[in-house]
N, C-alpha and C. Protein backbone atom coordinates (compact mmCIF):
# COMPACT_ATOMS: atom_id res chain seq x y z
N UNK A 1 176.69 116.23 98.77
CA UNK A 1 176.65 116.97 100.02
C UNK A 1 175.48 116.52 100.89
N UNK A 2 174.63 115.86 100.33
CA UNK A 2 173.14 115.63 101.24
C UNK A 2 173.57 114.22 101.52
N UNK A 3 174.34 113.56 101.27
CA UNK A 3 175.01 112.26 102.15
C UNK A 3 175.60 112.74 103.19
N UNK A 4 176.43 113.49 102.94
CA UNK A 4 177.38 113.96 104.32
C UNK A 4 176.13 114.50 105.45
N UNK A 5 175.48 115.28 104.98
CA UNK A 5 174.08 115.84 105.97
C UNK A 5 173.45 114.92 106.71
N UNK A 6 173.18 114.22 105.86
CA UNK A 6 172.28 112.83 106.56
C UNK A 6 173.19 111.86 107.42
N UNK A 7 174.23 111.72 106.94
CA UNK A 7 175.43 110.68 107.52
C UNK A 7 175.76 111.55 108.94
N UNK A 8 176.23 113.10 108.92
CA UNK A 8 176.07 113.83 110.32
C UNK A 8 175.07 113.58 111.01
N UNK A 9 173.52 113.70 110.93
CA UNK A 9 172.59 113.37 111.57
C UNK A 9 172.36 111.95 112.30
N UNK A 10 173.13 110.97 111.30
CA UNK A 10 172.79 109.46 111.91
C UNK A 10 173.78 108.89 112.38
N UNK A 11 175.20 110.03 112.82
CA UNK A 11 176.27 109.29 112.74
C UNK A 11 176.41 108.79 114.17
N UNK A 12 175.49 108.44 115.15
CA UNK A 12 175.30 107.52 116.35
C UNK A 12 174.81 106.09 115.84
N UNK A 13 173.92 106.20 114.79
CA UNK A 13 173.61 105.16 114.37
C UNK A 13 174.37 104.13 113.73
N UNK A 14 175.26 105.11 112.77
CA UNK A 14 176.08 104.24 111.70
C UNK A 14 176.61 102.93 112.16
N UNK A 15 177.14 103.06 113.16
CA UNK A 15 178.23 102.00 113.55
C UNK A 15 177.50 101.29 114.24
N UNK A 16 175.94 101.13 114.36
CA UNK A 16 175.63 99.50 114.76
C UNK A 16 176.45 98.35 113.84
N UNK A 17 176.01 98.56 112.87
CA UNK A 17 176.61 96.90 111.92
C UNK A 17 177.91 96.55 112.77
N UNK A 18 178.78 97.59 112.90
CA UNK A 18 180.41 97.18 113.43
C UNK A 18 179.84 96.81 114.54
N UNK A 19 179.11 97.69 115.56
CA UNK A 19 178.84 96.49 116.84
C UNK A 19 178.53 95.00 116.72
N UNK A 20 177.51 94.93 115.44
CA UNK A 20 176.88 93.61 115.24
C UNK A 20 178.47 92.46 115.17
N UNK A 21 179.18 93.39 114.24
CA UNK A 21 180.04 92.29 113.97
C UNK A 21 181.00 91.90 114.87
N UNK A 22 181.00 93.14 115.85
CA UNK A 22 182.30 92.86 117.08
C UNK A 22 181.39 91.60 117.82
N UNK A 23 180.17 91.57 118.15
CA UNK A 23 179.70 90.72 119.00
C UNK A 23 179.12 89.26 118.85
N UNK A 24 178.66 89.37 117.03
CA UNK A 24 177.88 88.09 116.73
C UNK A 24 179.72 87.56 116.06
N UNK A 25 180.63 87.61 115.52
CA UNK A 25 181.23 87.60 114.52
C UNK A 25 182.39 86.16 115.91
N UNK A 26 182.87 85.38 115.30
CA UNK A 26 183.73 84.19 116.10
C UNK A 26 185.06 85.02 115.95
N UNK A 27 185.88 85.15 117.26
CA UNK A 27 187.38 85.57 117.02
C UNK A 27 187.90 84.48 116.30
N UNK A 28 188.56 85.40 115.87
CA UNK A 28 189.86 84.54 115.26
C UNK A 28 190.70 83.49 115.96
N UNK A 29 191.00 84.24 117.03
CA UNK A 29 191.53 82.99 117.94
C UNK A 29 190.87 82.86 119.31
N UNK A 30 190.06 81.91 119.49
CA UNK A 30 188.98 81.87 120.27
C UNK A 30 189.64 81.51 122.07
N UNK A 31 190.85 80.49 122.18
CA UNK A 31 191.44 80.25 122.98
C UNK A 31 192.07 81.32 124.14
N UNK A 32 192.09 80.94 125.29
CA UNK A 32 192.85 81.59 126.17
C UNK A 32 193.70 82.39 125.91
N UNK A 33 194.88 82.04 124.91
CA UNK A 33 196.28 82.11 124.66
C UNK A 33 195.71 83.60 123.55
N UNK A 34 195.02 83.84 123.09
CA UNK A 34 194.59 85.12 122.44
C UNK A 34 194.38 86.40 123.44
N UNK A 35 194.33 86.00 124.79
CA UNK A 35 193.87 86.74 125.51
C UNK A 35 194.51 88.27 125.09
N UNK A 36 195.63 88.64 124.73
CA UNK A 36 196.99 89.13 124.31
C UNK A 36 196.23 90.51 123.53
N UNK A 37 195.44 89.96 123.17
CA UNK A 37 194.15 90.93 122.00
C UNK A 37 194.01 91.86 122.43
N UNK A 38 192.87 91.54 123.48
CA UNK A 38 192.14 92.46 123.96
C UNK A 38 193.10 93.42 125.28
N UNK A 39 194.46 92.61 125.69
CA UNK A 39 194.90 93.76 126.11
C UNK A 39 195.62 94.84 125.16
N UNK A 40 195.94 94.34 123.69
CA UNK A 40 196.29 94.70 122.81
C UNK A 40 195.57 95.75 122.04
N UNK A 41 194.21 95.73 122.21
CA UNK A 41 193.38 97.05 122.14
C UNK A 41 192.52 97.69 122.73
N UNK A 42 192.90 97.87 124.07
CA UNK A 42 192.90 98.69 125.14
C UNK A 42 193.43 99.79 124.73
N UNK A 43 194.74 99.58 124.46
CA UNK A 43 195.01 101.29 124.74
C UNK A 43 194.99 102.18 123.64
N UNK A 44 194.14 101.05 122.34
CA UNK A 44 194.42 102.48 121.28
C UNK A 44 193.17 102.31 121.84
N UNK A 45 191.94 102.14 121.98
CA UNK A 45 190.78 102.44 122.68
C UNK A 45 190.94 103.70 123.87
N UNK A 46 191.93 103.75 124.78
CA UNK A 46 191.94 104.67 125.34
C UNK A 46 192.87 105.67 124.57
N UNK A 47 193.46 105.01 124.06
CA UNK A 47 194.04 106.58 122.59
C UNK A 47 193.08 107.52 122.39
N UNK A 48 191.79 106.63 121.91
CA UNK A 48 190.89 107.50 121.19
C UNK A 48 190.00 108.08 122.13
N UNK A 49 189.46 107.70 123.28
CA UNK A 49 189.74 108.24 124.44
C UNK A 49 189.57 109.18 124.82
N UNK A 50 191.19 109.60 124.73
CA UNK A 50 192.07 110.45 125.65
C UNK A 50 191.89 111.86 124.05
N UNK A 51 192.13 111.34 123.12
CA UNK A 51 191.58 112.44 122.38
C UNK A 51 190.32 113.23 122.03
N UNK A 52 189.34 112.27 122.34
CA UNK A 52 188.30 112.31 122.18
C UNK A 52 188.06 114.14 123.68
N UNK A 53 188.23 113.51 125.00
CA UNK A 53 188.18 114.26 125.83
C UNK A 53 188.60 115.67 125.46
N UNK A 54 190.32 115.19 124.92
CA UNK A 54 190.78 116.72 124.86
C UNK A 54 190.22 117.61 123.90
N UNK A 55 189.53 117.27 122.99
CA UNK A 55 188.69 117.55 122.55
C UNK A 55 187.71 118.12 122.60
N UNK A 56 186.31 117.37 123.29
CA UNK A 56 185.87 117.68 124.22
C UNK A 56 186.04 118.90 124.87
N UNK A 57 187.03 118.90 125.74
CA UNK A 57 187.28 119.88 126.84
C UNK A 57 187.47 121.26 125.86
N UNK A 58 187.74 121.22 124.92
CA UNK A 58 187.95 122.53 124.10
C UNK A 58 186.53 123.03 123.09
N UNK A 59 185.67 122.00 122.71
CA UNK A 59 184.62 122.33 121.93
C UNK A 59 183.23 122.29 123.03
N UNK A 60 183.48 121.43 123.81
CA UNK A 60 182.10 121.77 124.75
C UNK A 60 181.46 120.73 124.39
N UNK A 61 179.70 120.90 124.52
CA UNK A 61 178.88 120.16 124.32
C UNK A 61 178.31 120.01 122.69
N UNK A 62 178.51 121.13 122.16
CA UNK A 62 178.14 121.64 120.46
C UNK A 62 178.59 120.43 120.25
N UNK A 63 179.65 119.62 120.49
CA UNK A 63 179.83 118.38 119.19
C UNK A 63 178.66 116.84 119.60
N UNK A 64 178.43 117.32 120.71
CA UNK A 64 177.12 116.80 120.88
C UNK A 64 175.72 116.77 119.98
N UNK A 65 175.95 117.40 119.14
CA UNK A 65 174.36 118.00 118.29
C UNK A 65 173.84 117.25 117.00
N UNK A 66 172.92 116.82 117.00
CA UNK A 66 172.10 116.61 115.55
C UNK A 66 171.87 117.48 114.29
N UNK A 67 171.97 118.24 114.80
CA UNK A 67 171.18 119.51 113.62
C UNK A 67 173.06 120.38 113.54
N UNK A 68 172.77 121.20 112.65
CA UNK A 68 173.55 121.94 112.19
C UNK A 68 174.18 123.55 112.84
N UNK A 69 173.58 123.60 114.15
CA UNK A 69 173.96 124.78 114.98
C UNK A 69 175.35 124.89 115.49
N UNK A 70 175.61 126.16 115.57
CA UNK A 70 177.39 126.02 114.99
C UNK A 70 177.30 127.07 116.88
N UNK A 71 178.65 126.58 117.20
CA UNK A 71 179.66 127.71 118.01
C UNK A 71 180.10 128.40 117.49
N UNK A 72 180.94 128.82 118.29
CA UNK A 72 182.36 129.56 118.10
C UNK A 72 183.49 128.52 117.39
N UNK A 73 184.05 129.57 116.54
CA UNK A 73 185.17 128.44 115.64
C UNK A 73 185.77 128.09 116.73
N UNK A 74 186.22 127.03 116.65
CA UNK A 74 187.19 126.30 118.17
C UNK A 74 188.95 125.70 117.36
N UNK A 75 189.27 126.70 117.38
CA UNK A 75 190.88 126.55 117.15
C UNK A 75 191.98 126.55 118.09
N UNK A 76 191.80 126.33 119.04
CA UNK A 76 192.74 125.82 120.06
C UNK A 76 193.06 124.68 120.25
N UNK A 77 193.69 124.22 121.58
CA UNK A 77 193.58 122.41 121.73
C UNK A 77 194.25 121.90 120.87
N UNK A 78 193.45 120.90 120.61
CA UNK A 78 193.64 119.85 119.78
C UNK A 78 193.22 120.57 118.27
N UNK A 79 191.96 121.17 118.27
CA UNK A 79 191.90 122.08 117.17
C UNK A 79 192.54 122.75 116.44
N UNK A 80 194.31 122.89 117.10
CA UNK A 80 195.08 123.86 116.30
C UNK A 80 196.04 123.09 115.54
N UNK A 81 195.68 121.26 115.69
CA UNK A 81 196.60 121.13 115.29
C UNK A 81 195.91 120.33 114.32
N UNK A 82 194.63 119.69 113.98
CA UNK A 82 193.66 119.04 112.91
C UNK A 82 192.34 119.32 113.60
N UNK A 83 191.48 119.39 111.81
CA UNK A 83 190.69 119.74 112.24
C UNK A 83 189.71 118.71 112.83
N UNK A 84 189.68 117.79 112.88
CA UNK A 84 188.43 116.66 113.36
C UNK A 84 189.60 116.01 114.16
N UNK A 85 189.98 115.91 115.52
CA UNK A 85 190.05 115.36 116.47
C UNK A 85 188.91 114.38 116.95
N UNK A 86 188.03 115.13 116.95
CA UNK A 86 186.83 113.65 117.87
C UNK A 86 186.68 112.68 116.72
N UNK A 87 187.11 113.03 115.45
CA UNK A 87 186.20 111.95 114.44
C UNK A 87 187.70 110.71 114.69
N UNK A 88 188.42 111.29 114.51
CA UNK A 88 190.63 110.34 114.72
C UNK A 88 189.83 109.69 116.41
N UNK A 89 189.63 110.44 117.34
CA UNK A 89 189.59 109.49 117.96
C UNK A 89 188.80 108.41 117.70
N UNK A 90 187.58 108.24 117.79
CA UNK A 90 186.35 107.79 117.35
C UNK A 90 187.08 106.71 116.41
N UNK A 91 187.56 107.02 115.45
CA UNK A 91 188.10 105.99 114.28
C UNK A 91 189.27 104.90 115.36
N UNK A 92 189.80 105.52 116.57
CA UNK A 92 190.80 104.54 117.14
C UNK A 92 190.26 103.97 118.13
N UNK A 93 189.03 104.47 118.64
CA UNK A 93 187.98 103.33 119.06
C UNK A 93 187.39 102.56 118.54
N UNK A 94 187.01 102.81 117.60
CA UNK A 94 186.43 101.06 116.93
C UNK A 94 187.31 100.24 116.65
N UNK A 95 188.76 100.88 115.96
CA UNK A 95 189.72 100.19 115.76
C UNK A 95 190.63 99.35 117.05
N UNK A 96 190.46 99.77 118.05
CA UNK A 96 190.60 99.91 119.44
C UNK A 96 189.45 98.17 120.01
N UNK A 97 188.48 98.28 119.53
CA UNK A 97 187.59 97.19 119.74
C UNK A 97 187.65 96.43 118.80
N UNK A 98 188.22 96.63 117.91
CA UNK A 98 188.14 94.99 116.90
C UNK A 98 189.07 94.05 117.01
N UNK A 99 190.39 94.86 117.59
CA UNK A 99 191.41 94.48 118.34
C UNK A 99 190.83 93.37 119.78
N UNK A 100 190.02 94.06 120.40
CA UNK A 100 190.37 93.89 121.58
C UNK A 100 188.92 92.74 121.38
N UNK A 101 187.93 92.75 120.22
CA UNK A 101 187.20 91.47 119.89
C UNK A 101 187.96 90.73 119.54
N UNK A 102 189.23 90.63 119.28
CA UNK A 102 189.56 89.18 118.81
C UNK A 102 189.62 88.85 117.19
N UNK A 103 189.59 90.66 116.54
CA UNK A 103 188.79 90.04 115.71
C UNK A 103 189.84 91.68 114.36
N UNK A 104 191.44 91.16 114.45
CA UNK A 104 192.40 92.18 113.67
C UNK A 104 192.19 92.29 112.25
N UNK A 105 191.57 91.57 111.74
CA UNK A 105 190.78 91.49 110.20
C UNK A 105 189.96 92.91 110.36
N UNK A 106 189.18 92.84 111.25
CA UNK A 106 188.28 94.21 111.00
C UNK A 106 188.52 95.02 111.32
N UNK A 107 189.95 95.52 112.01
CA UNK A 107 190.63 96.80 112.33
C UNK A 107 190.62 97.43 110.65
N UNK A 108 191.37 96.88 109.84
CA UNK A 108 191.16 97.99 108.26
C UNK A 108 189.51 98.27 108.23
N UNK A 109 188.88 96.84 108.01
CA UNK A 109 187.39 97.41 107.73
C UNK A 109 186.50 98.69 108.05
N UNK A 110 187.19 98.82 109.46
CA UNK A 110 186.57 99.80 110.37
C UNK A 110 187.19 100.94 109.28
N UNK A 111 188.27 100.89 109.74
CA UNK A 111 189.08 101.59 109.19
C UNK A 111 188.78 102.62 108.07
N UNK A 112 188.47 101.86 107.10
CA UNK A 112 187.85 102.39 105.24
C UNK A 112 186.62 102.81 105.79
N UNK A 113 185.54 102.04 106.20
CA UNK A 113 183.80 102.78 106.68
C UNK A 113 184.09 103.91 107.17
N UNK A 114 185.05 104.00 108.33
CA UNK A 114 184.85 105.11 109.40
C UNK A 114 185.13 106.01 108.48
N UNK A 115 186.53 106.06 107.74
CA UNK A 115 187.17 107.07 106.91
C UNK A 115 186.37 107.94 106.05
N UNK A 116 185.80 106.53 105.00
CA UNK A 116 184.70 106.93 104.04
C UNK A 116 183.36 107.93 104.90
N UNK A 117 182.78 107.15 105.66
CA UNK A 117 181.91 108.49 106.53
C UNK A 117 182.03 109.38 106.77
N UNK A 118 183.18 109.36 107.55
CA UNK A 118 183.67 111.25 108.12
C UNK A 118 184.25 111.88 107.01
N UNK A 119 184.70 111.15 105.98
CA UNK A 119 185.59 112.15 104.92
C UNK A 119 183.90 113.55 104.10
N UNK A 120 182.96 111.94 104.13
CA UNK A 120 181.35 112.65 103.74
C UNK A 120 181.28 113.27 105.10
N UNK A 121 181.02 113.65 106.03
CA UNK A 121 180.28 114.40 106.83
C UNK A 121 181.56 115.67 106.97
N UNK A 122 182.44 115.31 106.79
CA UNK A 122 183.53 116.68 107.13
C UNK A 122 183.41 117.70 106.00
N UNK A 123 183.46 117.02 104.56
CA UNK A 123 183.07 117.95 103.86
C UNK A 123 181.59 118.58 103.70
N UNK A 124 180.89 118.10 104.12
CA UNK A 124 179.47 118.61 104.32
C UNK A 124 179.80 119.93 105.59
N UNK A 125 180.34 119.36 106.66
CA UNK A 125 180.53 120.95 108.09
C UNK A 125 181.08 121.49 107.53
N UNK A 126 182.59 121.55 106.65
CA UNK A 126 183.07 122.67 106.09
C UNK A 126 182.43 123.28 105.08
N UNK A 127 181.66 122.58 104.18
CA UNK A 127 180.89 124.07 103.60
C UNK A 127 179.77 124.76 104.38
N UNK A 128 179.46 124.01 105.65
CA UNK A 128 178.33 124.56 106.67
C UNK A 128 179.00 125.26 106.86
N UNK A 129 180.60 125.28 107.77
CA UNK A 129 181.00 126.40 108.52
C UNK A 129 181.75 127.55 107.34
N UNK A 130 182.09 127.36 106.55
CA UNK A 130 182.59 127.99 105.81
C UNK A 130 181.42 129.46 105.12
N UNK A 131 180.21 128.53 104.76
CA UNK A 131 179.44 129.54 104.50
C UNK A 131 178.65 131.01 105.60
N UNK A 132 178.77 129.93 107.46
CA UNK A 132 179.03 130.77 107.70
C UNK A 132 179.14 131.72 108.82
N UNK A 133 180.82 131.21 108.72
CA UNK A 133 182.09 131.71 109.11
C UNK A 133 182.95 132.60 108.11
N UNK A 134 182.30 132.21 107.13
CA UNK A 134 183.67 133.06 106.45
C UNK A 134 184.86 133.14 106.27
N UNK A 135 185.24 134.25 106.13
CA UNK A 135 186.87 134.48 106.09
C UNK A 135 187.77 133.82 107.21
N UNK A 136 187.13 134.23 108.85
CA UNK A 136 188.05 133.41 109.76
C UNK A 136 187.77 131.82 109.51
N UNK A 137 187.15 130.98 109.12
CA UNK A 137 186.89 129.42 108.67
C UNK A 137 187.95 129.36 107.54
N UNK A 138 188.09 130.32 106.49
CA UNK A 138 188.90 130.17 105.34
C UNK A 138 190.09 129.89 105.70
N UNK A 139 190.59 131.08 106.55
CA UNK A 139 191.59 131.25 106.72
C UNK A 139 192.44 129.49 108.16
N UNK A 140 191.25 129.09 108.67
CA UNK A 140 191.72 128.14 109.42
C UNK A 140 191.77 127.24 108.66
N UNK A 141 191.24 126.50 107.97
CA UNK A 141 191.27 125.61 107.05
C UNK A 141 192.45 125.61 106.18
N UNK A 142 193.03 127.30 105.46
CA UNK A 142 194.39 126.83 104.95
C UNK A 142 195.62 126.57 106.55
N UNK A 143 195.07 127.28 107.38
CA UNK A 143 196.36 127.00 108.55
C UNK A 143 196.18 125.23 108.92
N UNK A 144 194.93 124.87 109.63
CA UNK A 144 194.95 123.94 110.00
C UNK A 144 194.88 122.24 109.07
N UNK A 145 195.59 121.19 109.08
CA UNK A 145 195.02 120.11 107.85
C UNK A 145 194.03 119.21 109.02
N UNK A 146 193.25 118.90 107.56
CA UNK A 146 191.90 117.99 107.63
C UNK A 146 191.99 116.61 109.11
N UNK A 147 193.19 115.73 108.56
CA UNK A 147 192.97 114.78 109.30
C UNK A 147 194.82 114.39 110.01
N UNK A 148 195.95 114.98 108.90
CA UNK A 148 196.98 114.28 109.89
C UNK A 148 196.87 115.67 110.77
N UNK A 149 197.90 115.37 111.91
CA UNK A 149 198.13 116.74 112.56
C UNK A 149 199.15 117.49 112.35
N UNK A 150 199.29 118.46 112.43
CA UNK A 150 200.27 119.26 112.55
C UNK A 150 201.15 119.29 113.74
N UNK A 151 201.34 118.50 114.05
CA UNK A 151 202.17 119.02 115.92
C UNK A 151 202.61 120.33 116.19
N UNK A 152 203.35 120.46 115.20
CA UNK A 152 203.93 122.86 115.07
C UNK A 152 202.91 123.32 114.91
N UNK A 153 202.06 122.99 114.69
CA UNK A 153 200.65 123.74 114.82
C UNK A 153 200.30 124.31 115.96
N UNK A 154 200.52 123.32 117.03
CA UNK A 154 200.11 123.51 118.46
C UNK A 154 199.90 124.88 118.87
N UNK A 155 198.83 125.21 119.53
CA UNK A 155 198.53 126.52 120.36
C UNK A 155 198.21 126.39 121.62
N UNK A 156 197.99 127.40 122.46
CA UNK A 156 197.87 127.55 123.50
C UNK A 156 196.90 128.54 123.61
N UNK A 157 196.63 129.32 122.49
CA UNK A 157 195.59 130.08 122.80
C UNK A 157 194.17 129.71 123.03
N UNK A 158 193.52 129.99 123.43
CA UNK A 158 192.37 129.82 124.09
C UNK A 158 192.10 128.96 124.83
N UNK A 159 193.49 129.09 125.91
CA UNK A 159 192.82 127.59 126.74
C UNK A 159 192.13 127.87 128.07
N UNK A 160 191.67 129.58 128.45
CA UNK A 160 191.49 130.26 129.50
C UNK A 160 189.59 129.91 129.19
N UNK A 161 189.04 129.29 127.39
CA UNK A 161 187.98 129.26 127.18
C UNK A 161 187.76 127.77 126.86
N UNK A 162 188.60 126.56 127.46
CA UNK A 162 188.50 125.96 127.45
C UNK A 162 187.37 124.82 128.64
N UNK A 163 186.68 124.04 129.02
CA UNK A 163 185.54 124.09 129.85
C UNK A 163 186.06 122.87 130.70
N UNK A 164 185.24 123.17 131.86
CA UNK A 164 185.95 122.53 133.10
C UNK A 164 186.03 120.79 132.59
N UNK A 165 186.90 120.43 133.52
CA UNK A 165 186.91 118.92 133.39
C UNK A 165 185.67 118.70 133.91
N UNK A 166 184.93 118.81 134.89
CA UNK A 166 183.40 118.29 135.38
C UNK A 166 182.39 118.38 134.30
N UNK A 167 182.64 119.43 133.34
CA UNK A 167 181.51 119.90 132.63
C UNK A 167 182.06 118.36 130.97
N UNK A 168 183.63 118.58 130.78
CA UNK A 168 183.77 117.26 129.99
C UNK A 168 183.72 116.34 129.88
N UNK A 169 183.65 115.34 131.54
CA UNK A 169 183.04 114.61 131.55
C UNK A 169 181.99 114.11 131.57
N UNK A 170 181.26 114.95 131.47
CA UNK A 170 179.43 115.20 132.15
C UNK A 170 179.24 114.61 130.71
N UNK A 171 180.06 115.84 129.64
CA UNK A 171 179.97 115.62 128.13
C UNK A 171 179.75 114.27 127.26
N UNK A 172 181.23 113.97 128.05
CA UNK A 172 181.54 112.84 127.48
C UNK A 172 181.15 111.47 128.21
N UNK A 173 179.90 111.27 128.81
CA UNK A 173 179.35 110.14 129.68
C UNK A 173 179.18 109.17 128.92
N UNK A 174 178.18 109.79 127.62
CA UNK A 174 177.43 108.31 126.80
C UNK A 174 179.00 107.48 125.93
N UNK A 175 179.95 108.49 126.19
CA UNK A 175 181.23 107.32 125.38
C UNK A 175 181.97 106.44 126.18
N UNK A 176 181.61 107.44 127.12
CA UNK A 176 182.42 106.54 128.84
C UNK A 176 181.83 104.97 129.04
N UNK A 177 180.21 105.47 129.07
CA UNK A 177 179.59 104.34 129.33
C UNK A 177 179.46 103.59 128.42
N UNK A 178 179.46 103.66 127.07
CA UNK A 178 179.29 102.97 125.97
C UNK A 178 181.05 101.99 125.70
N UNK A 179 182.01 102.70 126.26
CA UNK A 179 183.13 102.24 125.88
C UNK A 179 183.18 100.86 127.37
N UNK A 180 182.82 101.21 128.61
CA UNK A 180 182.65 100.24 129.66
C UNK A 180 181.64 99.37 129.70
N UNK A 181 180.76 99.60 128.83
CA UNK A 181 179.80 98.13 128.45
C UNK A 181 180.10 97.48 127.00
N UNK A 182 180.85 97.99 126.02
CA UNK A 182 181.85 97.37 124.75
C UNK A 182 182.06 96.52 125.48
N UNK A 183 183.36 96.35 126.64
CA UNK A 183 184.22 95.78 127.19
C UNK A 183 183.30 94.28 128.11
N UNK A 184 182.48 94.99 128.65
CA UNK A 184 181.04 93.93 129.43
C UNK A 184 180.78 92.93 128.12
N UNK A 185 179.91 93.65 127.31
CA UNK A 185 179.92 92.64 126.01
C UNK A 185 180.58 92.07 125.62
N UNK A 186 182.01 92.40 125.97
CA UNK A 186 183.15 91.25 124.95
C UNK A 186 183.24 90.45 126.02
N UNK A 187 183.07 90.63 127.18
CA UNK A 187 183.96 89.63 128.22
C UNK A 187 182.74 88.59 128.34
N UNK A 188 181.68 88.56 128.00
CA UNK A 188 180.38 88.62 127.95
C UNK A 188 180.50 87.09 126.74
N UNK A 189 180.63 87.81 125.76
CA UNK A 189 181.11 87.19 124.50
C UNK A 189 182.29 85.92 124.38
N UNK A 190 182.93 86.33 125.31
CA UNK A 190 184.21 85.28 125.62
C UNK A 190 184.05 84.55 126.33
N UNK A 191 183.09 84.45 127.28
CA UNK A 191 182.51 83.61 128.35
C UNK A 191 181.51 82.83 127.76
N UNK A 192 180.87 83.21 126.82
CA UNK A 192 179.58 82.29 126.27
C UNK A 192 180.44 81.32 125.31
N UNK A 193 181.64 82.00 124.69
CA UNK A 193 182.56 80.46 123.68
C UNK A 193 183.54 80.36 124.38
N UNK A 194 183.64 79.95 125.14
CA UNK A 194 184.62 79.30 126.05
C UNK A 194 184.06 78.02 126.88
């Protein structure tokens, strides 16, 4: 459990190495004719995205945090239908950029790290929130599953406490900007071996 703790705390950090490797690492197919790639992972990049936001827009800024300070259980959204939405997106952004580096070998890699991490930090928040939340955490956890979704899950409730789009994007800036200089760096990257 004190991996998952520590792995929550550093989990901005974790994924330098994968940057290292999207940027120092030679595509696979270095030529023009690869170009195909990187439009090829674009859009699970904006997959993850577009979940990431809706997300977002339902939990607020709290998933913003270092330390262990909890909201309100957030079971709406995307929330009603798994419970870690931002971590699925997040996992289809890197996967989203290894693609779009040139570089489909490290789409699994990502893949297993990301998994292996969040599987440690998810079980670390659920015994955070569980201990305490209680009974309503119990009880979401048997309604809601971990990582596929439920689609019949779907709710609608609480979307009157859901937070403005101005305030989610405000939220979600450092991924905005971090996902539009990825893209600088690769083109960046493709221009220096070419």
């Amino acid at each position: 459990m004190r991996v998952g703790g520590w792995l929550f705390r550093k989990r901005t950090s974790i994924p330098l190495p994968i940057v290292a490797a999207l940027l120092l690492i030679p595509p696979v197919a270095a030529d023009r004719t690869a170009v195909w790639m990187v439009w090829a992972g674009l859009p699970i990049v904006l997959a993850g995205e577009l979940i990431r936001l809706w997300g977002v827009h339902h939990i607020g800024s709290v998933s913003r945090t270092r330390t262990d300070r909890l909201g309100p259980l957030i079971d709406h959204g995307p929330f009603a239908m798994v419970r870690n939405p931002l971590y699925i997106g997040n996992i289809l952004l890197w996967i989203g950029f290894a693609v779009s580096a040139r570089l489909p070998w490290l789409a699994p890699v990502v893949l297993v790290l990301l998994a292996l991490e969040y599987h440690a930090i998810v079980r670390w928040e659920e015994r955070l929130l569980e201990s305490r939340m209680g009974e309503s955490y119990r009880q979401y956890l048997q309604r809601v599953p971990r990582w596929l979704p439920n689609l019949a899950g779907r709710s609608d409730s609480g979307a009157d406490a859901a937070f403005s789009w101005t305030q989610t994007f405000y939220s979600e800036r450092g991924t905005l900007i971090a996902i539009a200089a990825g893209y600088l760096l690769l083109a960046a990257k493709s221009a220096l071996l070419s």
